[in-house]
Structure formats: C-alpha cells, structure tokens
PDB file of N, CA and C in Angstrom:
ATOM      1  N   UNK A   1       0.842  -1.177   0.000  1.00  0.00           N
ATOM      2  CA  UNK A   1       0.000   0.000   0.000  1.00  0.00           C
ATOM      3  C   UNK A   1       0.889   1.243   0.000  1.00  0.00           C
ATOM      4  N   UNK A   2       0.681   2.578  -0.796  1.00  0.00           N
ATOM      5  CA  UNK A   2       1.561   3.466  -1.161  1.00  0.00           C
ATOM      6  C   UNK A   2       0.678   4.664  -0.490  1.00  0.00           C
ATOM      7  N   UNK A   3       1.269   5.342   0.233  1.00  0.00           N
ATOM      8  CA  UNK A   3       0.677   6.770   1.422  1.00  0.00           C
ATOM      9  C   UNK A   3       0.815   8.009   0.137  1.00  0.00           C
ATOM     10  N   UNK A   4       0.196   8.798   0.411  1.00  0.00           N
ATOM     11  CA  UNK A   4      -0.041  10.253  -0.183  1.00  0.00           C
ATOM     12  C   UNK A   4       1.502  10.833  -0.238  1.00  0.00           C
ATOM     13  N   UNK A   5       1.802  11.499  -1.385  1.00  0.00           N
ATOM     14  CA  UNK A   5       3.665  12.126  -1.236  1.00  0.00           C
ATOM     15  C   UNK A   5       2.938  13.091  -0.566  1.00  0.00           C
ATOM     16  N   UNK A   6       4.063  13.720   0.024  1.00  0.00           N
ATOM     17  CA  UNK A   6       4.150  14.227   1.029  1.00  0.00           C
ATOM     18  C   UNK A   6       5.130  15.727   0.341  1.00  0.00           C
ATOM     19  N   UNK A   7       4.581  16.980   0.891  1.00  0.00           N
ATOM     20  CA  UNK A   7       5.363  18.266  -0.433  1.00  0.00           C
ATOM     21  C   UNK A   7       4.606  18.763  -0.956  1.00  0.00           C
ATOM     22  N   UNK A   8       5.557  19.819  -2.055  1.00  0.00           N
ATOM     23  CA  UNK A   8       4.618  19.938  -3.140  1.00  0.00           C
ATOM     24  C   UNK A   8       3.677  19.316  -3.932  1.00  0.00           C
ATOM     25  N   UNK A   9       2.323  19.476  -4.718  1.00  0.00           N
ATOM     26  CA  UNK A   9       2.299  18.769  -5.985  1.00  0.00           C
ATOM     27  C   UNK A   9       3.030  19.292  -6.756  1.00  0.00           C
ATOM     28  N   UNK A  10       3.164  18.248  -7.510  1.00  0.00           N
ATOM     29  CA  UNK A  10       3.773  17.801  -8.585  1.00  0.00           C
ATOM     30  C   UNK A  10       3.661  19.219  -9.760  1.00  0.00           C
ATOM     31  N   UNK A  11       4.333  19.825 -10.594  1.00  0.00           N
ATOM     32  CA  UNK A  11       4.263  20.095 -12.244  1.00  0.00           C
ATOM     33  C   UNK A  11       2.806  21.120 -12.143  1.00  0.00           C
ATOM     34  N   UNK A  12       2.585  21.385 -11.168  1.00  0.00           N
ATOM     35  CA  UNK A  12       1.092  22.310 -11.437  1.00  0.00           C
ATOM     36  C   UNK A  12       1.601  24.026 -11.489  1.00  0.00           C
ATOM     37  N   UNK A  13       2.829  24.552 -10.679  1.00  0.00           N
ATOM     38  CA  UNK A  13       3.296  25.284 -11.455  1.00  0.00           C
ATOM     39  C   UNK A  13       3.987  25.466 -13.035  1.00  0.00           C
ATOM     40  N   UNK A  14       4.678  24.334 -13.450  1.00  0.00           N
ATOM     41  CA  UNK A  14       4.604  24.537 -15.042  1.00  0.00           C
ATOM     42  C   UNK A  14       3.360  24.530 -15.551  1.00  0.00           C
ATOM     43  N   UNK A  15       2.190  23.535 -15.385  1.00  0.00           N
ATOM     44  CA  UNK A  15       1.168  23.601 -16.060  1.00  0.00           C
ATOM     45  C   UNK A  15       0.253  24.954 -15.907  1.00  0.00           C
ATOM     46  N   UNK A  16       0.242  25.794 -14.881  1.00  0.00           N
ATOM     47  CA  UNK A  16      -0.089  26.886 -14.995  1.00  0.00           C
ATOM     48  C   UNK A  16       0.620  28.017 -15.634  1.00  0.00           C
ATOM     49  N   UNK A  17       1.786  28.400 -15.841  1.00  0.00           N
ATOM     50  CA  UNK A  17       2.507  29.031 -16.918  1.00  0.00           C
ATOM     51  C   UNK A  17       2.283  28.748 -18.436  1.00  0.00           C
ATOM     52  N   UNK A  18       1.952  27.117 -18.181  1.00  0.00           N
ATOM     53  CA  UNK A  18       1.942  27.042 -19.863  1.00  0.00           C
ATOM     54  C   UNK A  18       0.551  27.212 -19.824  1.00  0.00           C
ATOM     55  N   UNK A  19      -0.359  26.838 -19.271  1.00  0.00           N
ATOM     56  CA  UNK A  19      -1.821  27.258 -19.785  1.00  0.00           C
ATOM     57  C   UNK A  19      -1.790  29.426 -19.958  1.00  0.00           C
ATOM     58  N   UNK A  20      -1.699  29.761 -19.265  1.00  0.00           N
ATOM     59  CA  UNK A  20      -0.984  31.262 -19.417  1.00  0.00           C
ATOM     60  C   UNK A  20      -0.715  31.712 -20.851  1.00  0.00           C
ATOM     61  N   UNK A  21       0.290  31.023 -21.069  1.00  0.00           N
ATOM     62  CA  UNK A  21       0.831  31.030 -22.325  1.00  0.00           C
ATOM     63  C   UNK A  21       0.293  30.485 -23.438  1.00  0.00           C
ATOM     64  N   UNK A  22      -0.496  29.720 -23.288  1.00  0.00           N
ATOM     65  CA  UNK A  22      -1.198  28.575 -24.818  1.00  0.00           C
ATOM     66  C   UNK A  22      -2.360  29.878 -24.809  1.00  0.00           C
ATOM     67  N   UNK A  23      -3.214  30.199 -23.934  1.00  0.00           N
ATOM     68  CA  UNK A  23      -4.062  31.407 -23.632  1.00  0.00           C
ATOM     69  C   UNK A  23      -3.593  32.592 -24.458  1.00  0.00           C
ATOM     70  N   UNK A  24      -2.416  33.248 -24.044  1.00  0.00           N
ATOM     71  CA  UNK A  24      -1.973  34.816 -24.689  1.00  0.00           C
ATOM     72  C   UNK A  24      -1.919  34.492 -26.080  1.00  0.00           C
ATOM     73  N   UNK A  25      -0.987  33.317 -26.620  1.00  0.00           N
ATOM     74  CA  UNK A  25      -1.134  32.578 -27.892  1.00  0.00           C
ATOM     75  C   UNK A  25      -2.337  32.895 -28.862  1.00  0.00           C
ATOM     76  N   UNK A  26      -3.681  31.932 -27.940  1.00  0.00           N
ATOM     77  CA  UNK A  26      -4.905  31.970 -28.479  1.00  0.00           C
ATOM     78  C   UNK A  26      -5.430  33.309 -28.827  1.00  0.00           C
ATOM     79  N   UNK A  27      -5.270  34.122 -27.663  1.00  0.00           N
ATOM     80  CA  UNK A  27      -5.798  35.337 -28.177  1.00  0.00           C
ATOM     81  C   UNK A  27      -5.166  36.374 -29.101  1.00  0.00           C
ATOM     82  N   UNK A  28      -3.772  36.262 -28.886  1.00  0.00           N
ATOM     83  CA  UNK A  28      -3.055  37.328 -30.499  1.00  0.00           C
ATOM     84  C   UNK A  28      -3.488  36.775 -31.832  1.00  0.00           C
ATOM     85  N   UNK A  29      -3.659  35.165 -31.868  1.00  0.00           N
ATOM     86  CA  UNK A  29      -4.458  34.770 -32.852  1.00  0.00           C
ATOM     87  C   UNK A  29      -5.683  35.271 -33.242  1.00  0.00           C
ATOM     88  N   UNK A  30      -6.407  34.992 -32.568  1.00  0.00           N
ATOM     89  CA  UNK A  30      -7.903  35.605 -32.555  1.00  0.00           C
ATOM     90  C   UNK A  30      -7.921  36.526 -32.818  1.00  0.00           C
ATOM     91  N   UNK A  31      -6.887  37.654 -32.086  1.00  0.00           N
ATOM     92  CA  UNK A  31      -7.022  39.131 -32.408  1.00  0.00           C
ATOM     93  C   UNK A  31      -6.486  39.364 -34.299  1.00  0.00           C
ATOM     94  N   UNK A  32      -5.903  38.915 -34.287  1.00  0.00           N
ATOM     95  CA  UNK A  32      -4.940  39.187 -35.985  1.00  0.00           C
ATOM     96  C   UNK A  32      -5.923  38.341 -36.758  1.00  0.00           C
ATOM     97  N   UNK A  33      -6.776  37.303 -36.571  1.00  0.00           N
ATOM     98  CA  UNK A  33      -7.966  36.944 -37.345  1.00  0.00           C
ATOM     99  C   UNK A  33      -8.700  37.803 -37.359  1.00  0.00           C
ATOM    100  N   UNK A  34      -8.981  38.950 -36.204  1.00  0.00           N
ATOM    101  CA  UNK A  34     -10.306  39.560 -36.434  1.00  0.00           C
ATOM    102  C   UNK A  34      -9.964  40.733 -37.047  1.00  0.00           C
ATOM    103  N   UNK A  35      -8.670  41.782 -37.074  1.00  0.00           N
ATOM    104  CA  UNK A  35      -8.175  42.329 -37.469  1.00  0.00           C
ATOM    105  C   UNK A  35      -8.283  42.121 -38.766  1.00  0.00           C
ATOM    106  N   UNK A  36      -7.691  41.249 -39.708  1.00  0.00           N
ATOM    107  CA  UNK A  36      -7.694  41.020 -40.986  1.00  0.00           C
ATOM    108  C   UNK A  36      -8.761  40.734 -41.628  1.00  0.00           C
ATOM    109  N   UNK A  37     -10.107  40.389 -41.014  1.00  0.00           N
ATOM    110  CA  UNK A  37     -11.066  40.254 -41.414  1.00  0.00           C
ATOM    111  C   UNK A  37     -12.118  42.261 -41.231  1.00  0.00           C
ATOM    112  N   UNK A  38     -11.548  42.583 -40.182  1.00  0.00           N
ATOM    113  CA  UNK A  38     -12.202  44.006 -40.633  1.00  0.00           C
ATOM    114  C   UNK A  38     -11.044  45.101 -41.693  1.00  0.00           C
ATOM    115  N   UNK A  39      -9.917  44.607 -41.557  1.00  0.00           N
ATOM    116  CA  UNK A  39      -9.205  45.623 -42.733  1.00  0.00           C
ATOM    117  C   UNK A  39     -10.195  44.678 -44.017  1.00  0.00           C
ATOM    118  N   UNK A  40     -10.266  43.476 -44.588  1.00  0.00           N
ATOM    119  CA  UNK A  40     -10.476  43.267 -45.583  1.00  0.00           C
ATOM    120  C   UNK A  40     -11.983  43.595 -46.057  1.00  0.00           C
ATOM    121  N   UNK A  41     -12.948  43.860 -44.810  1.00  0.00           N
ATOM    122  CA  UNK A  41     -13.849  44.656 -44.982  1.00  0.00           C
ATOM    123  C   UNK A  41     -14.146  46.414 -45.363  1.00  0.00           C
ATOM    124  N   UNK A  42     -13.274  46.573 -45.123  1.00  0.00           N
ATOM    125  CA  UNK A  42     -12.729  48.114 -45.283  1.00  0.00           C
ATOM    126  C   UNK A  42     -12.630  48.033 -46.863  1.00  0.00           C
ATOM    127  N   UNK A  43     -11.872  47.026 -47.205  1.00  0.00           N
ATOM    128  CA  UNK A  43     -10.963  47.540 -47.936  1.00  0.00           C
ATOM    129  C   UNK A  43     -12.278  46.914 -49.299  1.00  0.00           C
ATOM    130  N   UNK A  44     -12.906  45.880 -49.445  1.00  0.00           N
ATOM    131  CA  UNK A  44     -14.316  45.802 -50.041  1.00  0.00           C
ATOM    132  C   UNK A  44     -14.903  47.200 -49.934  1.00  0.00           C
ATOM    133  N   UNK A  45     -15.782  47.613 -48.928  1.00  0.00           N
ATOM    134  CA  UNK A  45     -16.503  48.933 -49.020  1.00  0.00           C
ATOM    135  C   UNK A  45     -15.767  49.934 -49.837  1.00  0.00           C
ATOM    136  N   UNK A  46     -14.276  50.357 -49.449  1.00  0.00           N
ATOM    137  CA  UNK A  46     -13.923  51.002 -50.398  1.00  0.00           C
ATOM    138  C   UNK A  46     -14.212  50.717 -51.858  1.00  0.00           C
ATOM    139  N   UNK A  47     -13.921  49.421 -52.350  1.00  0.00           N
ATOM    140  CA  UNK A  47     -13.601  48.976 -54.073  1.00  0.00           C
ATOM    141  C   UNK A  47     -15.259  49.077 -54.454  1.00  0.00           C
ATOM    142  N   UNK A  48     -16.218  48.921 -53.733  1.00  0.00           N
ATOM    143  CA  UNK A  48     -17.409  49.073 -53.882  1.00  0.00           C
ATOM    144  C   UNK A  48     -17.700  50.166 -53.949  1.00  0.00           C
ATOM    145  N   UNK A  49     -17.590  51.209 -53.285  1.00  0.00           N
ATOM    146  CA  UNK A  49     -17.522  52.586 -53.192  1.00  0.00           C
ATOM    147  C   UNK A  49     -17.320  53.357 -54.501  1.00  0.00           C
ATOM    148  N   UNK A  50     -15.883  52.470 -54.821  1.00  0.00           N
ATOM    149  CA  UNK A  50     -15.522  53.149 -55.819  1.00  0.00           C
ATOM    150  C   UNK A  50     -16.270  53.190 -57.530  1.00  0.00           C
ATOM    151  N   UNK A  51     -16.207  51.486 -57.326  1.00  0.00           N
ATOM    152  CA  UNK A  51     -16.837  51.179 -58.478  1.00  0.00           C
ATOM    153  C   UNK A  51     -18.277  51.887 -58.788  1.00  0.00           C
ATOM    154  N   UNK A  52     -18.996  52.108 -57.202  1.00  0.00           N
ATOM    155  CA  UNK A  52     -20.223  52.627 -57.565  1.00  0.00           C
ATOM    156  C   UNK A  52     -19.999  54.168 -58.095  1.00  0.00           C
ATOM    157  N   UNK A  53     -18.860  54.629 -57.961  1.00  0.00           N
ATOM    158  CA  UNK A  53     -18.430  56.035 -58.193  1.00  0.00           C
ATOM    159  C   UNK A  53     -18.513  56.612 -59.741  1.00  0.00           C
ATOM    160  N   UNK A  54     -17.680  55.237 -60.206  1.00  0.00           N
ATOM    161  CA  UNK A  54     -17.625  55.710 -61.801  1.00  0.00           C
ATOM    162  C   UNK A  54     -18.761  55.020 -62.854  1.00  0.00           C
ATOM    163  N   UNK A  55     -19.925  54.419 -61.943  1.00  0.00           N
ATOM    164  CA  UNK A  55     -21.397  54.064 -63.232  1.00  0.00           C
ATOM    165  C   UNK A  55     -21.845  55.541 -63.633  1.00  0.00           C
TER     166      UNK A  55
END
C-alpha cells in the first residue's frame, strides 16, 4: 500500500505558466484573425464605393 507524497504537488506550477501562455497565444491569434477580417472589410466597401463612383 503506497501513502499520499508528502510536499509539493507535482508540475502544477509549469502547467499553470503554460496554460498562461497557450491562452496569450490563443488570443493574439484571434485578435490578428479579427483584425484582418475588418481591414479586408474596409478595404471591399472602399472597391465598392468606388466602383459605384464611376457608373
């Protein structure tokens, strides 16, 4: 029969740094997806804009 360790647990400070980190990750992603999806909206309205400019 094997008793409870005795101490720290185990690796739950690395695993909280890296969840931290997989997190900041996720979100500069997210952010530069959403970013590029409203410049490329911009940048439609303009060409639309325009085109409607010169009928």
């Amino acid at each position: 029969m094997t008793m409870a360790k005795k101490g720290r647990e185990k690796n739950t400070k690395n695993k909280g740094k890296h969840s931290v980190l997989v997190e900041r990750v996720k979100n500069k992603k997210r952010k530069e997806k959403e970013d590029r999806k409203a410049r490329l909206k911009a940048i439609t309205k303009a060409a639309q804009k325009a085109s409607q400019g010169e009928k």
